[in-house]
Protein backbone atom coordinates (compact mmCIF):
# COMPACT_ATOMS: atom_id res chain seq x y z
CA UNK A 1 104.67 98.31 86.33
CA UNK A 2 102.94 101.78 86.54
CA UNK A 3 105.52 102.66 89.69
CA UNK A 4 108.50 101.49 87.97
CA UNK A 5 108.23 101.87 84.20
CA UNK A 6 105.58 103.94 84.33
CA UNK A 7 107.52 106.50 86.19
CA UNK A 8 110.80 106.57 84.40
CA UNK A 9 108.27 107.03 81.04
CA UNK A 10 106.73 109.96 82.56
CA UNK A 11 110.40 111.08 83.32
CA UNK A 12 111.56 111.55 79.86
CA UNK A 13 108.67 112.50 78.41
CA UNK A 14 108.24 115.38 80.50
CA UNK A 15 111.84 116.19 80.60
CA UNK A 16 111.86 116.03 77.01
CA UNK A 17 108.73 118.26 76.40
CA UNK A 18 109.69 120.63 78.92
CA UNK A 19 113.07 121.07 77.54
CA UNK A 20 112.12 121.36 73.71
CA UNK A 21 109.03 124.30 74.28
CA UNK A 22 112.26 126.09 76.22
CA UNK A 23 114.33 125.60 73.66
CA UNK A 24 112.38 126.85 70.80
CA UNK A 25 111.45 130.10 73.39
CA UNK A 26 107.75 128.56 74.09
CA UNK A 27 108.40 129.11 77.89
CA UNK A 28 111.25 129.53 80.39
CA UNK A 29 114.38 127.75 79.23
CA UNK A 30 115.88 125.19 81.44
CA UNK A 31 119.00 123.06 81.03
CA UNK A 32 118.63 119.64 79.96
CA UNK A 33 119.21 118.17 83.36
CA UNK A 34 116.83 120.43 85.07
CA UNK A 35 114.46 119.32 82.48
CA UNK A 36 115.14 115.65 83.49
CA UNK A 37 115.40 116.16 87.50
CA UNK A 38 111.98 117.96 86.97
CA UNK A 39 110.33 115.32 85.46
CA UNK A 40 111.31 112.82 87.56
CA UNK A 41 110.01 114.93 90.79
CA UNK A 42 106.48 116.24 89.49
CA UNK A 43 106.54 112.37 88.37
CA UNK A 44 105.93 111.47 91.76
CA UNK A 45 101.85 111.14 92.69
CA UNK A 46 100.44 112.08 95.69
CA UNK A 47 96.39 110.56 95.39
CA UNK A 48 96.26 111.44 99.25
CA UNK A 49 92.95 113.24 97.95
CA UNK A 50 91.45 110.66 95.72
CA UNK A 51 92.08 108.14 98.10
CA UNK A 52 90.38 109.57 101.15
CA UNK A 53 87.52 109.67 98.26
CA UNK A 54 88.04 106.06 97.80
CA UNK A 55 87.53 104.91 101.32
CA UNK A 56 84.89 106.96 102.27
CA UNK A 57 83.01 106.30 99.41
CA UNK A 58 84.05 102.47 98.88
CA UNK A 59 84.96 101.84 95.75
CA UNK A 60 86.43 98.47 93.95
CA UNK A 61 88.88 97.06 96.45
CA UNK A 62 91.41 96.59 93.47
CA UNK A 63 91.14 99.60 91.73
CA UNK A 64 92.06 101.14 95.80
CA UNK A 65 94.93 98.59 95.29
CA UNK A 66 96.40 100.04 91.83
CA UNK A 67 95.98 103.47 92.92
CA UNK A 68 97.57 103.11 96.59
CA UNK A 69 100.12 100.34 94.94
CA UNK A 70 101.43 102.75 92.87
CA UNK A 71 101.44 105.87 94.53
CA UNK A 72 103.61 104.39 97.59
CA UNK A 73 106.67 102.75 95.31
CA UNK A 74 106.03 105.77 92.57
CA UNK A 75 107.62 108.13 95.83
CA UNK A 76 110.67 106.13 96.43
CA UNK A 77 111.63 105.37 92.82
CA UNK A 78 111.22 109.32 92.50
CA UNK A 79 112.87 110.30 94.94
CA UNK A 80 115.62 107.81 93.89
CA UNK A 81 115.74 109.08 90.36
CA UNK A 82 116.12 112.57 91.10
CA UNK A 83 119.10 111.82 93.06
CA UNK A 84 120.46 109.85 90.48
CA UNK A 85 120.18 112.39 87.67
CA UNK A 86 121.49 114.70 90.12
CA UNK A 87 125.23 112.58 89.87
CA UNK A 88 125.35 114.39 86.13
CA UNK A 89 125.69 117.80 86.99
CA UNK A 90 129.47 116.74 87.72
CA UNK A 91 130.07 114.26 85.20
CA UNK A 92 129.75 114.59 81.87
CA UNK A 93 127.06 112.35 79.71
CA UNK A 94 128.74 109.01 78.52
CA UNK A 95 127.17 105.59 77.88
CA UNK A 96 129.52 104.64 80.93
CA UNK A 97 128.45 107.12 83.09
CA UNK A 98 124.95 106.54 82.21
CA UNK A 99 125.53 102.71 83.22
CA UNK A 100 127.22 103.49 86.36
CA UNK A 101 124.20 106.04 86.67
CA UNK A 102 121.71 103.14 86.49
CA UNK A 103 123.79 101.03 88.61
CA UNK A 104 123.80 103.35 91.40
CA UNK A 105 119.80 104.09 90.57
CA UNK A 106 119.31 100.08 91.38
CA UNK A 107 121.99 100.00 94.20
CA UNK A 108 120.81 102.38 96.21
CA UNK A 109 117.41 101.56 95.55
CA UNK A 110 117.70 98.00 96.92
CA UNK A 111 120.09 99.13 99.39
CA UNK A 112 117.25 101.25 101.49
CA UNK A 113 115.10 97.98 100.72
CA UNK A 114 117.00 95.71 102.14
CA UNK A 115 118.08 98.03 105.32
CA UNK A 116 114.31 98.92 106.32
CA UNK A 117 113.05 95.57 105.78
CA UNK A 118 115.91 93.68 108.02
CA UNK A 119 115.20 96.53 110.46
CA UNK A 120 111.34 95.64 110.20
CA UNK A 121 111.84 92.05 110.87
CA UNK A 122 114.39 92.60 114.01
CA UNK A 123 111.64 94.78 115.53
CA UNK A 124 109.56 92.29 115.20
CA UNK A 125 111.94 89.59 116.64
CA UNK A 126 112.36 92.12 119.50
CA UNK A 127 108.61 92.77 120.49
CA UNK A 128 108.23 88.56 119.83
CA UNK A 129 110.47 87.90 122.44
CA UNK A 130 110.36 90.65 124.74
CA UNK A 131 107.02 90.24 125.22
CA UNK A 132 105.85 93.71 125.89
CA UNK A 133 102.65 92.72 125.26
CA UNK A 134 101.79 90.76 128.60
CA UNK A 135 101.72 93.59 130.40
CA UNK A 136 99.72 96.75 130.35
CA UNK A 137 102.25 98.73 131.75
CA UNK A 138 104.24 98.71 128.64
CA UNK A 139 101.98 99.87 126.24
CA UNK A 140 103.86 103.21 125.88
CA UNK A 141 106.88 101.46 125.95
CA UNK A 142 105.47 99.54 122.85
CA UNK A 143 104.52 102.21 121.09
CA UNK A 144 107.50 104.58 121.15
CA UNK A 145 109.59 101.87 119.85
CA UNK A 146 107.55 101.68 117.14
CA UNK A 147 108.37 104.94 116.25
CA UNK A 148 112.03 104.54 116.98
CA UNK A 149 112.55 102.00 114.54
CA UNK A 150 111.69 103.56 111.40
CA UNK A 151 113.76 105.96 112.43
CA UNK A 152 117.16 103.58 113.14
CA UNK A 153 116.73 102.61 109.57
CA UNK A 154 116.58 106.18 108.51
CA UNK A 155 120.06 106.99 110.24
CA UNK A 156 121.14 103.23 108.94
CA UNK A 157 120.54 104.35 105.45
CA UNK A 158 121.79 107.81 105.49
CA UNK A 159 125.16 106.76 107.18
CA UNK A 160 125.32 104.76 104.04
CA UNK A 161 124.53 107.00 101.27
CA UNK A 162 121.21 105.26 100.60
CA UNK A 163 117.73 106.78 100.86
CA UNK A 164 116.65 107.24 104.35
CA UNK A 165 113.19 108.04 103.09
CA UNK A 166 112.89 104.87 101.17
CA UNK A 167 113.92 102.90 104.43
CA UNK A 168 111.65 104.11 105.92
CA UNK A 169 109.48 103.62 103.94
CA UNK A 170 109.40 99.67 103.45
CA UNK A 171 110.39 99.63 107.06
CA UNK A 172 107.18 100.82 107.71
CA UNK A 173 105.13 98.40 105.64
CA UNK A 174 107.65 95.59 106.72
CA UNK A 175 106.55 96.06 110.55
CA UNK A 176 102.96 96.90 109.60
CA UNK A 177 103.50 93.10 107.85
CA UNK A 178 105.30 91.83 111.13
CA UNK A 179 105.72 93.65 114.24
CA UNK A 180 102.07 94.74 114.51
CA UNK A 181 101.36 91.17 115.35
CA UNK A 182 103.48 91.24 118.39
CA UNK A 183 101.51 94.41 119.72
CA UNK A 184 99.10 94.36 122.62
CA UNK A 185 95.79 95.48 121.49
CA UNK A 186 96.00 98.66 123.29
CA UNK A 187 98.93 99.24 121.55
CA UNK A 188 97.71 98.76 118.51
CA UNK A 189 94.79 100.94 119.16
CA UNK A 190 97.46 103.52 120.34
CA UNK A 191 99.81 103.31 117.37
CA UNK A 192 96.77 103.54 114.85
CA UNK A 193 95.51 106.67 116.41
CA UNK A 194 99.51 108.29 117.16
CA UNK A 195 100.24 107.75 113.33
CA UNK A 196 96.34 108.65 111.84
CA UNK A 197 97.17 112.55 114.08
CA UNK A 198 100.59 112.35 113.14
CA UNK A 199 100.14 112.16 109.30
CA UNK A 200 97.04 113.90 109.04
CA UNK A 201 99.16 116.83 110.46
CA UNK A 202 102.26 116.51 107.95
CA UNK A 203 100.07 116.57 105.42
CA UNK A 204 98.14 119.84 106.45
CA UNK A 205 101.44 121.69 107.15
CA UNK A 206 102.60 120.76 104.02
CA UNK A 207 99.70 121.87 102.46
CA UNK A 208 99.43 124.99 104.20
CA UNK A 209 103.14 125.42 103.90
CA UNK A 210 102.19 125.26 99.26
CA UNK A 211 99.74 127.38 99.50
CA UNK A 212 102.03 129.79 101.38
CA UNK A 213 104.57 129.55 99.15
CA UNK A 214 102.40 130.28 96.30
CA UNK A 215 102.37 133.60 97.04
CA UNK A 216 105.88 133.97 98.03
CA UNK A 217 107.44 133.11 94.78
CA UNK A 218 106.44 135.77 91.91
CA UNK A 219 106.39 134.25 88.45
CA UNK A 220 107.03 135.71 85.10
CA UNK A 221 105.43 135.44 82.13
CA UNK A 222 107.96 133.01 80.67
CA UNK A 223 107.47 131.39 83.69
CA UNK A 224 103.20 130.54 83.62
CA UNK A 225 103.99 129.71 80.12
CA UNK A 226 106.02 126.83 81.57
CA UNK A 227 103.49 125.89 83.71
CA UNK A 228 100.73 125.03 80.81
CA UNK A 229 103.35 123.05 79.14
CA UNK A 230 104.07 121.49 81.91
CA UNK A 231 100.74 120.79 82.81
CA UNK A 232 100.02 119.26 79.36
CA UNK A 233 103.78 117.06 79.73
CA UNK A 234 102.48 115.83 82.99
CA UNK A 235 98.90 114.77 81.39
CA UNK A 236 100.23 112.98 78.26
CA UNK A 237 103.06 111.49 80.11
CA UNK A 238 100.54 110.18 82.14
CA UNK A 239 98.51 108.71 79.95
CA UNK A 240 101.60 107.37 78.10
CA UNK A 241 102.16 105.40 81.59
CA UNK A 242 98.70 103.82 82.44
CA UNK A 243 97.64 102.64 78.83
CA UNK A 244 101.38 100.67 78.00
CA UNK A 245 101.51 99.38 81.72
CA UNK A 246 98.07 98.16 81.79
CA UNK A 247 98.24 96.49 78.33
CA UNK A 248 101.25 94.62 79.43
CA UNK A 249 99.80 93.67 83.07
CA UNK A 250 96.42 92.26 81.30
CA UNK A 251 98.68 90.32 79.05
CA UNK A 252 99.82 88.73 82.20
CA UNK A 253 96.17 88.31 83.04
CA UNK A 254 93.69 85.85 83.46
CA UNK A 255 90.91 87.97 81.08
CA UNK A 256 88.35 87.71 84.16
CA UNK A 257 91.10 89.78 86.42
CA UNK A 258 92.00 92.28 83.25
CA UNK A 259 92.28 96.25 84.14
CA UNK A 260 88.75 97.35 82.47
CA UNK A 261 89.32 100.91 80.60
CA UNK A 262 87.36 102.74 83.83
CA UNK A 263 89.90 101.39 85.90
CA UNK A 264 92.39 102.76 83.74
CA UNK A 265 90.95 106.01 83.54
CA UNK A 266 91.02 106.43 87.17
CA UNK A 267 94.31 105.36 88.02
CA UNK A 268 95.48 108.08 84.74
CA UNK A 269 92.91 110.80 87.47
CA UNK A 270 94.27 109.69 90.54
CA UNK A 271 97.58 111.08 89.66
CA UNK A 272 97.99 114.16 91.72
CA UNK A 273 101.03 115.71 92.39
CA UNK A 274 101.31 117.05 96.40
CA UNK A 275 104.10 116.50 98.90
CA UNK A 276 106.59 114.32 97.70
CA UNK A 277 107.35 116.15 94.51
CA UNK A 278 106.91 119.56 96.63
CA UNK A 279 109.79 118.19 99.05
CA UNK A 280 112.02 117.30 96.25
CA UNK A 281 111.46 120.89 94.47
CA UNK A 282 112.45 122.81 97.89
CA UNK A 283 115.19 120.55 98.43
CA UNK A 284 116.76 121.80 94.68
CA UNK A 285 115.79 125.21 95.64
CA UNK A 286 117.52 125.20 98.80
CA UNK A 287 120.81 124.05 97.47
CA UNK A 288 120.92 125.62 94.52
CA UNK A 289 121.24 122.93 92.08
CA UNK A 290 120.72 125.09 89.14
CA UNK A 291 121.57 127.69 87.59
CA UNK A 292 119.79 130.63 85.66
CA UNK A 293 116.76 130.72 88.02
CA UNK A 294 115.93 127.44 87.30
CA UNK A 295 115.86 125.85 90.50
CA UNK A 296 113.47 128.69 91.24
CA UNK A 297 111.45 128.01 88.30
CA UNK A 298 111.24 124.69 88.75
CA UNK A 299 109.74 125.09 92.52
CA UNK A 300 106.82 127.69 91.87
CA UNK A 301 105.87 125.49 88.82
CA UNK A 302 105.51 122.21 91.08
CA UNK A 303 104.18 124.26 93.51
CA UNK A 304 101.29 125.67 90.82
CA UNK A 305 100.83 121.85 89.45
CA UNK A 306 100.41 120.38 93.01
CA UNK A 307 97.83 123.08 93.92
CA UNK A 308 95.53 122.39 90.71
CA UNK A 309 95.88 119.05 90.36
CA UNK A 310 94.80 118.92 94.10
CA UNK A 311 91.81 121.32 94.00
CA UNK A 312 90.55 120.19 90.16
CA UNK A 313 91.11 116.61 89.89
CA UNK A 314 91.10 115.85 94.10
CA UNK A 315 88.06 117.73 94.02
CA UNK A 316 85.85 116.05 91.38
CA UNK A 317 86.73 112.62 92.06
CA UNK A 318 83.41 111.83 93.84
CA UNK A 319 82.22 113.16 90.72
CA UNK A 320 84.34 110.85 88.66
CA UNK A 321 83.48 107.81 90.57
CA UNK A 322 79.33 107.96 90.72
CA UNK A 323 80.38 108.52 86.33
CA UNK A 324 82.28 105.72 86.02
CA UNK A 325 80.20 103.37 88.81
CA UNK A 326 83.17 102.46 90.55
CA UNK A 327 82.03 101.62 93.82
CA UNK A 328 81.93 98.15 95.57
CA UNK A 329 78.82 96.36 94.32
CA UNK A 330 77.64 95.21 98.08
CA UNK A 331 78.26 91.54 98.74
CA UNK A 332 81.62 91.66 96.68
CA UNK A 333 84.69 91.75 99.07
CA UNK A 334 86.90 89.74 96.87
CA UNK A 335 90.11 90.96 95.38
CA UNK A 336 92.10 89.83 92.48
CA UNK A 337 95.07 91.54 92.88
CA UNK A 338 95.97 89.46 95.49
CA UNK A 339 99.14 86.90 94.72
CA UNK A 340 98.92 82.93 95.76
CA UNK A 341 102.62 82.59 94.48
CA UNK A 342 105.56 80.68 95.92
CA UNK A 343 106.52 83.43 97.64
CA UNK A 344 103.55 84.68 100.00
CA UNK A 345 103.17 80.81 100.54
CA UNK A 346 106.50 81.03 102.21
CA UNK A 347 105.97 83.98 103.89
CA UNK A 348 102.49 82.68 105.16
CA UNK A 349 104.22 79.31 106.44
CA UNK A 350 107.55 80.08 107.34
CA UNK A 351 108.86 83.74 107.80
CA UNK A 352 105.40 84.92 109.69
CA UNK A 353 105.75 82.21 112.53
CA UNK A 354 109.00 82.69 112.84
CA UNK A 355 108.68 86.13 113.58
CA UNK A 356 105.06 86.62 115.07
CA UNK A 357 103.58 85.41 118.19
CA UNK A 358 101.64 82.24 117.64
CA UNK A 359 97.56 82.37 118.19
CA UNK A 360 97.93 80.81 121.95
CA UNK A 361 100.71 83.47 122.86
CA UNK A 362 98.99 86.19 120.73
CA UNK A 363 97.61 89.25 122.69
CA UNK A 364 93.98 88.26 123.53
CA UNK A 365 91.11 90.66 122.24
CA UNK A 366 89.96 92.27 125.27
CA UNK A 367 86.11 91.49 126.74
CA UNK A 368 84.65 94.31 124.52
CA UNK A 369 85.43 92.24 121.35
CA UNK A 370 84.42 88.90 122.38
CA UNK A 371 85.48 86.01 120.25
CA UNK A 372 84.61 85.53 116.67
CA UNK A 373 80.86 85.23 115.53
CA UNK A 374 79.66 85.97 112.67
CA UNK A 375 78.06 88.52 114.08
CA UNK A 376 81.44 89.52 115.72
CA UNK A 377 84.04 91.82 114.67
CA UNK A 378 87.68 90.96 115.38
CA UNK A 379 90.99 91.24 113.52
CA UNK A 380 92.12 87.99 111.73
CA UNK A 381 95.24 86.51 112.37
CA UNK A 382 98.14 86.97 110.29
CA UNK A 383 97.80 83.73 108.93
CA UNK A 384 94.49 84.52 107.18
CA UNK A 385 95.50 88.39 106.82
CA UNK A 386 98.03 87.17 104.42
CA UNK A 387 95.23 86.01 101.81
CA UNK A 388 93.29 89.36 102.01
CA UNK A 389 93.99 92.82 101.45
CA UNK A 390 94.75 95.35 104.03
CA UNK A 391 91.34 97.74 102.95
CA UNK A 392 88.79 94.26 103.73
CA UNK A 393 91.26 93.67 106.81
CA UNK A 394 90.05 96.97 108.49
CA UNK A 395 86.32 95.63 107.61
CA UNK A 396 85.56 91.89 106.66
CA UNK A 397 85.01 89.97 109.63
CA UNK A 398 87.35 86.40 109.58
CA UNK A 399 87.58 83.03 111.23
CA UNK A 400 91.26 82.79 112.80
CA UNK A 401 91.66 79.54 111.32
CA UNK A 402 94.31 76.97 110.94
CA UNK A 403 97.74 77.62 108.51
CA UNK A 404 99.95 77.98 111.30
CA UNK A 405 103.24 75.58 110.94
CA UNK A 406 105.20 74.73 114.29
């Protein structure tokens, strides 16, 4: 709801704002589809921040789940978005060419699905039945196709006109889902520890890389005025996604599992804007999509808003959380965001053995982590992993038992 709805709300709202203070000579002026393509990119979150926060500091396990939930599909309908918009700078406005606009939004949405999760589940298929995990000497071997994959579906999607960084994206969590099953346990230490370096330093190049570019770009006065507008767009708009999409989800809601309003307040603070939204805005910059300056414009004002939402509301989360007592009250583990529907059932009995190792071909847990006690630490099986989320995976110890089908 919030990653979907919420962000094509925050789209037009800030488009709309952004566009009317320019027209009325508030701020900067920009066009009306600059005004749209920048809503829909500084309408991408980036809670890497608040979410480090979160872990460390252990808050609810749902309220990690609506943040993290939303942040990871927010980025690929984004992303998505902008490129649709993008289609009108050589068409003119219709209601047709707005349908075959939305069309191609959906299209090429489901089209990057569908390609990184079918590349997810042959990987897994692979590593089932090449068994690379029986011997030791192939724990490199396992690891480097792990990268290659996501990658595959990358070139898969781009040859294709689709979004190679949605692919990879749900290729990703698809073989996270699957194909880490299939891994040897020092493979799995491996990947872990390859991806936690990897990430950690995309995320401080990019980082480094903004503030850089803060000081490249010079802005005008016109140009800050844009900024506080679009700081205040960016605020209501996000308000006007959390309160609508949580009063429809608790509708949905048993009132025992309803979004309380200091969950809601949260996920409205956790909504930083960093990378993704930084990517898109160099990307326009870089080819020029505007004209005007406004492709300039609209890249040292996401630059600005990533920086101080970062350092302001990244910054005084902790703060935020001891206010609003959002940390796990100890002897709670249990999540409600969780799903029991027909769907995970089938995944749980059918699709999982089909394409993961069964427990007496699994890769044993090696004499340091001796079998489960419950005094013992070891990683459940995917059977049971399917009932919990991934944050009480990584700390929850679990019995391996039954709800495996032959």
């Amino acid at each position: 709801m919030y990653a979907f709805v919420g962000t094509t709300i925050s789209t037009f709202i800030v488009g709309g704002l952004v566009y009317t203070a320019g027209y009325y000579g508030i701020c900067h002026s920009l066009g009306g589809l600059a005004s749209l393509v920048f809503g829909a990119l500084i309408s991408a979150t980036d809670p890497v921040t608040v979410l480090a926060v979160f872990q460390r500091l252990g808050v609810d396990i749902n309220l990690y789940s609506l943040v993290f939930g939303e942040s990871v599909l927010n980025d690929a309908v984004a992303i998505v978005l902008c490129r649709t918009l993008l289609q009108f700078k050589c068409s003119p406005v219709t209601a047709w060419t707005v349908l075959v606009a939305f069309g191609s939004f959906v299209f090429v949405f489901l089209g990057s699905f569908v390609i990184g999760v079918l590349v997810a589940m042959v990987s897994s298929l692979i590593y089932k039945h090449a068994r690379l995990s029986e011997k030791e000497a192939f724990v490199t071997n396992e690891v480097t196709f792990l990268v290659i994959f996501p990658y595959i579906a990358f070139l898969m999607a781009e040859s294709m006109a689709m979004s190679g960084i949605v692919s990879i994206l749900f290729c990703g969590m698809g073989m996270r889902h699957y194909t880490y099953w299939n891994l040897s346990h020092a493979a799995r230490v491996s990947a872990r520890g390859l991806f936690k370096v990897l990430s950690s330093l995309a995320e401080t190049f990019v980082f480094v890389y903004l503030g850089l570019s803060m000081f490249t770009f010079p802005m005008t006065l016109q140009q800050i005025r844009l900024l506080l507008v679009a700081l205040a767009a960016i605020l209501l708009a996000r308000v006007c996604n959390v309160v609508p999409g949580t009063w429809l989800v608790n509708r949905l809601r048993k009132k025992e599992h309803a979004i309380p309003p200091r969950f809601q307040f949260a996920v409205w603070f956790a909504g930083l804007r960093g990378a993704v939204a930084f990517v898109i805005a160099v990307t326009t910059w870089l080819e020029d999509e505007f004209e005007n300056g406004d492709s300039t414009s609209l890249l040292t004002c996401t630059l600005c808003i990533a920086v101080i939402t970062v350092l302001f509301m990244g910054g005084s989360s902790t703060y935020m959380i001891d206010r609003l007592q959002l940390r796990q009250p100890e002897g709670e583990a249990e999540s409600y965001t969780r799903s029991n529907n027909r769907l995970v059932r089938f995944d749980k009995w059918y699709v999982r053995p089909f394409l993961t190792q069964k427990p007496s071909t699994a890769p044993s847990v090696p004499p340091a982590f001796p079998a489960w006690s419950p005094h013992g630490v070891n990683e459940p099986h995917p059977a049971v992993e399917s009932e919990m989320p991934l944050v009480i995976l990584e700390a929850v110890p679990r019995h391996p038992e039954g709800g495996w089908v032959d």
